[in-house]
N, C-alpha and C. Protein backbone atom coordinates (compact mmCIF):
# COMPACT_ATOMS: atom_id res chain seq x y z
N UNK A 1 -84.59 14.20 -24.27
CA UNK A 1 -83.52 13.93 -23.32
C UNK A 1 -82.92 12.53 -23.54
N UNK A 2 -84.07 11.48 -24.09
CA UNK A 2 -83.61 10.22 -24.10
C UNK A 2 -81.99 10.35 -25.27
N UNK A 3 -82.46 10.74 -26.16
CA UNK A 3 -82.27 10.80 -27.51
C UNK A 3 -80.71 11.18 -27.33
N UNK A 4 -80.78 12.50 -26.62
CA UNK A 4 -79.28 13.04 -26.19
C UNK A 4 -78.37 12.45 -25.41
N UNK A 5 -79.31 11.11 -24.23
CA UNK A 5 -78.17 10.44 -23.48
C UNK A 5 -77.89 9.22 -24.64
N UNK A 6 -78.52 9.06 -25.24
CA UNK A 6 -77.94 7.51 -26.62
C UNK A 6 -76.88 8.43 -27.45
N UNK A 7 -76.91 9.69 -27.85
CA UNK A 7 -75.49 10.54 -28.32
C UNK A 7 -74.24 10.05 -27.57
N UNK A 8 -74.75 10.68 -26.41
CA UNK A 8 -73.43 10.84 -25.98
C UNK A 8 -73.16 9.57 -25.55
N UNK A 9 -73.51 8.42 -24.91
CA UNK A 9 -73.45 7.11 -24.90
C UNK A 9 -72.30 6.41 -26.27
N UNK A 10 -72.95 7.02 -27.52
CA UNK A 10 -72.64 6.56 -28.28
C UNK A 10 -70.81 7.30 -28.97
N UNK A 11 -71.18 8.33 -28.32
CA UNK A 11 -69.52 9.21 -28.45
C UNK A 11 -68.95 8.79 -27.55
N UNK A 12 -69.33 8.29 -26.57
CA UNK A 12 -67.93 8.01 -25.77
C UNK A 12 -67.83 6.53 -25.87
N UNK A 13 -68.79 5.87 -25.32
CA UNK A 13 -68.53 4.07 -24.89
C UNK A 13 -68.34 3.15 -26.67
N UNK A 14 -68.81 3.27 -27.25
CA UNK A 14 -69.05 2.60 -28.34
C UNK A 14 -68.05 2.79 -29.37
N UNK A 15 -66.74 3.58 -29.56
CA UNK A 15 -65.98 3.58 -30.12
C UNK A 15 -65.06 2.53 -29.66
N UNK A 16 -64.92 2.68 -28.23
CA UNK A 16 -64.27 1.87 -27.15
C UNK A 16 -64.41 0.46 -27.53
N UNK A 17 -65.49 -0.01 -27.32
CA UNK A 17 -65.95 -1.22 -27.18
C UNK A 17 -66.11 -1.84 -28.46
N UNK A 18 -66.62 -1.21 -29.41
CA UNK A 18 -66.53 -1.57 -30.85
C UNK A 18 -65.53 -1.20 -32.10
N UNK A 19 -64.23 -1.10 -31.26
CA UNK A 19 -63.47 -0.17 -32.21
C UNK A 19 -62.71 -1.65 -33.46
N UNK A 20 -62.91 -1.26 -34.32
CA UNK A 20 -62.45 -2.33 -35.76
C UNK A 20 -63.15 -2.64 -36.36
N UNK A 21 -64.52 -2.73 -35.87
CA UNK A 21 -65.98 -3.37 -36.31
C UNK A 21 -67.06 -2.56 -36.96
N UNK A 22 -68.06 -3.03 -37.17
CA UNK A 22 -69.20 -2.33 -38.22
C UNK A 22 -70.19 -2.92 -36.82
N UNK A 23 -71.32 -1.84 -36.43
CA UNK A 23 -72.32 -1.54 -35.81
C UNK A 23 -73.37 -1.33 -36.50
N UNK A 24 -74.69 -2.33 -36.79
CA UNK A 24 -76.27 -1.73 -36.59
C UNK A 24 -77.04 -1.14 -35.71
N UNK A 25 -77.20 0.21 -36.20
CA UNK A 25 -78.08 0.51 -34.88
C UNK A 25 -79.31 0.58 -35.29
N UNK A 26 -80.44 0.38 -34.50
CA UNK A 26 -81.99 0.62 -35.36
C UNK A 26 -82.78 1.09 -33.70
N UNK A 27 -83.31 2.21 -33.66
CA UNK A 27 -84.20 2.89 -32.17
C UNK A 27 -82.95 2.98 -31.30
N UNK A 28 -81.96 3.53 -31.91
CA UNK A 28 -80.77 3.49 -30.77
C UNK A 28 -80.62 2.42 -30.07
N UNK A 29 -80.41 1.34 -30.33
CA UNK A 29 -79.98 0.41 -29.81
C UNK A 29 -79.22 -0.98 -30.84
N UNK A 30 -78.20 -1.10 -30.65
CA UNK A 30 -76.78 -2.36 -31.07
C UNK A 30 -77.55 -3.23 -31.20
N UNK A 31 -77.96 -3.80 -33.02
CA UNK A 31 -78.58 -4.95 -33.18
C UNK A 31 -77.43 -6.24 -33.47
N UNK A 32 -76.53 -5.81 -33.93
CA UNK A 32 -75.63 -6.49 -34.82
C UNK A 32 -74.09 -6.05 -34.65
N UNK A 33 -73.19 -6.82 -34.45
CA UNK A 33 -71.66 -6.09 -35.04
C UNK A 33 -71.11 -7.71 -35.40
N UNK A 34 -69.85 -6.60 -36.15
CA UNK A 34 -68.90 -7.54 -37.00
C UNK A 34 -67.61 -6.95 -37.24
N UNK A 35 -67.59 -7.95 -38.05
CA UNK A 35 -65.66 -7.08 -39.14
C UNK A 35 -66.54 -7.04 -40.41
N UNK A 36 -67.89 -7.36 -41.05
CA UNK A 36 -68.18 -7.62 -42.23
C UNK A 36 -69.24 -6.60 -42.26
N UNK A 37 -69.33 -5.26 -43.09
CA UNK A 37 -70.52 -3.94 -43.20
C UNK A 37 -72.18 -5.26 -43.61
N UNK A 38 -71.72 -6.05 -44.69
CA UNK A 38 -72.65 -6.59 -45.31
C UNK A 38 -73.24 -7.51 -43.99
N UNK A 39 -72.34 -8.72 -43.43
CA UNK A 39 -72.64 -9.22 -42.71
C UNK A 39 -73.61 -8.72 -41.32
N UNK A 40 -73.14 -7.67 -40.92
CA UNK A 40 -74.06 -7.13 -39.78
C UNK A 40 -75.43 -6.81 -40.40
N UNK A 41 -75.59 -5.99 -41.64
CA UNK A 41 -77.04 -5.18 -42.34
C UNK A 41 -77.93 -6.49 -42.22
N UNK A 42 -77.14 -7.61 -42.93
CA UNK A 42 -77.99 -8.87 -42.65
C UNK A 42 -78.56 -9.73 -41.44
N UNK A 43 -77.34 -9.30 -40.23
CA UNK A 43 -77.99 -9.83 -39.17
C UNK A 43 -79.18 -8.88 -38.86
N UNK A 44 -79.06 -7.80 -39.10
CA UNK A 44 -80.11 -6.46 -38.36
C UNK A 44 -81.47 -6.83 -39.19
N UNK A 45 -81.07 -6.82 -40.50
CA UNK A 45 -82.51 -7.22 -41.25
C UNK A 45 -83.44 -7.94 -40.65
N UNK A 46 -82.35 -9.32 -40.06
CA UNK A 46 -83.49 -10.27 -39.69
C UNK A 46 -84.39 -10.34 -38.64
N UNK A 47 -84.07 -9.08 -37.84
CA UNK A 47 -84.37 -7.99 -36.51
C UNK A 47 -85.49 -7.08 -37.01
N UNK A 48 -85.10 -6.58 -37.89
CA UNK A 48 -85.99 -5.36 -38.48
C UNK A 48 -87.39 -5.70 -38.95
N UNK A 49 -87.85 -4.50 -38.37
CA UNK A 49 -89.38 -4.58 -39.32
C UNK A 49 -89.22 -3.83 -40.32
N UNK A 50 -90.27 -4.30 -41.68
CA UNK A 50 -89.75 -3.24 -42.80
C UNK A 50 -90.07 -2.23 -42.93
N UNK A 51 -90.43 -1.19 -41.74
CA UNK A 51 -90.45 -0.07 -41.80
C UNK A 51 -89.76 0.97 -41.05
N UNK A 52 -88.76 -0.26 -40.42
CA UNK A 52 -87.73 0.52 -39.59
C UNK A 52 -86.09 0.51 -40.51
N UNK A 53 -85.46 1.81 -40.25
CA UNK A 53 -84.58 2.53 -40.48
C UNK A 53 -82.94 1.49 -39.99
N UNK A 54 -82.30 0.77 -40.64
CA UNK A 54 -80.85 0.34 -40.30
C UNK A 54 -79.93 1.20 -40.33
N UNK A 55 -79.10 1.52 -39.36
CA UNK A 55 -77.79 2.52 -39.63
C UNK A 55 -76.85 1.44 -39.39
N UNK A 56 -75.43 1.62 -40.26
CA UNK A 56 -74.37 0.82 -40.03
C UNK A 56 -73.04 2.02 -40.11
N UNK A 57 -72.66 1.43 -38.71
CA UNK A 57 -71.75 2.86 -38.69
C UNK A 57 -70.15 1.70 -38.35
N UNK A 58 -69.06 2.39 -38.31
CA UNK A 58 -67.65 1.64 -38.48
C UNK A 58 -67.11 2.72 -37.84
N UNK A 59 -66.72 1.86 -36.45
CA UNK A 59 -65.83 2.37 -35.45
C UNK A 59 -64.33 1.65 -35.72
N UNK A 60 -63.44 3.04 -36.01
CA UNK A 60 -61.95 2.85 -36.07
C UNK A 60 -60.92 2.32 -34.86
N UNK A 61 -59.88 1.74 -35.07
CA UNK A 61 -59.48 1.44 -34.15
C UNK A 61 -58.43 2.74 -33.97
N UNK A 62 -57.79 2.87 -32.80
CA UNK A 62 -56.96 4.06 -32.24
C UNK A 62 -55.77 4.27 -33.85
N UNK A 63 -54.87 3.12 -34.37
CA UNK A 63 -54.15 2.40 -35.16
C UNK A 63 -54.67 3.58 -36.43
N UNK A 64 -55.97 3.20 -37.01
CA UNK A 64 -56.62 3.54 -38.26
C UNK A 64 -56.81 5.31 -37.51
N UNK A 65 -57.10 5.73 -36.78
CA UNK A 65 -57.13 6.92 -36.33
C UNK A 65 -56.24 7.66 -36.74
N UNK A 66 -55.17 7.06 -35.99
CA UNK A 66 -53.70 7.69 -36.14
C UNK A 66 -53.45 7.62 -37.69
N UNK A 67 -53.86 6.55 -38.38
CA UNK A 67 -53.37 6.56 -40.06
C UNK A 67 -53.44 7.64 -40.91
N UNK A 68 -55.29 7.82 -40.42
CA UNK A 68 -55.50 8.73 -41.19
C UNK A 68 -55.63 10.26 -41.02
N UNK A 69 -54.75 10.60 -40.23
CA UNK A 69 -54.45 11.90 -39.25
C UNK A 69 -53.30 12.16 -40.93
């Protein structure tokens, strides 16, 4: 259940709030953002244990949406 409210959390609010930027997520939860993919992996690293999993995901802005329609 947890798992499914960080989905949908993450489909609705987090495009919003992070839209232009690059997001780390690691246990469902926002370690890092930026404008830089590299720059965030590095802030998250320094977060991470090395046996945990980094995702870096890139929320579009409405602008880049529409572009690529």
């Amino acid at each position: 259940m947890e798992k499914r409210k960080f989905d949908l959390r993450f489909a609705r609010e987090m495009p919003k709030k992070y839209a232009g930027k690059f997001v780390a997520v690691i246990n469902e939860k926002v370690i890092a953002a930026g404008k830089s993919r590299i720059e965030v992996f590095r802030k998250a690293e320094k977060v991470a244990s090395p046996v945990e999993k980094i995702g870096v995901f890139y929320f579009p802005t409405k602008k880049e949406m529409l572009t690529a329609l």
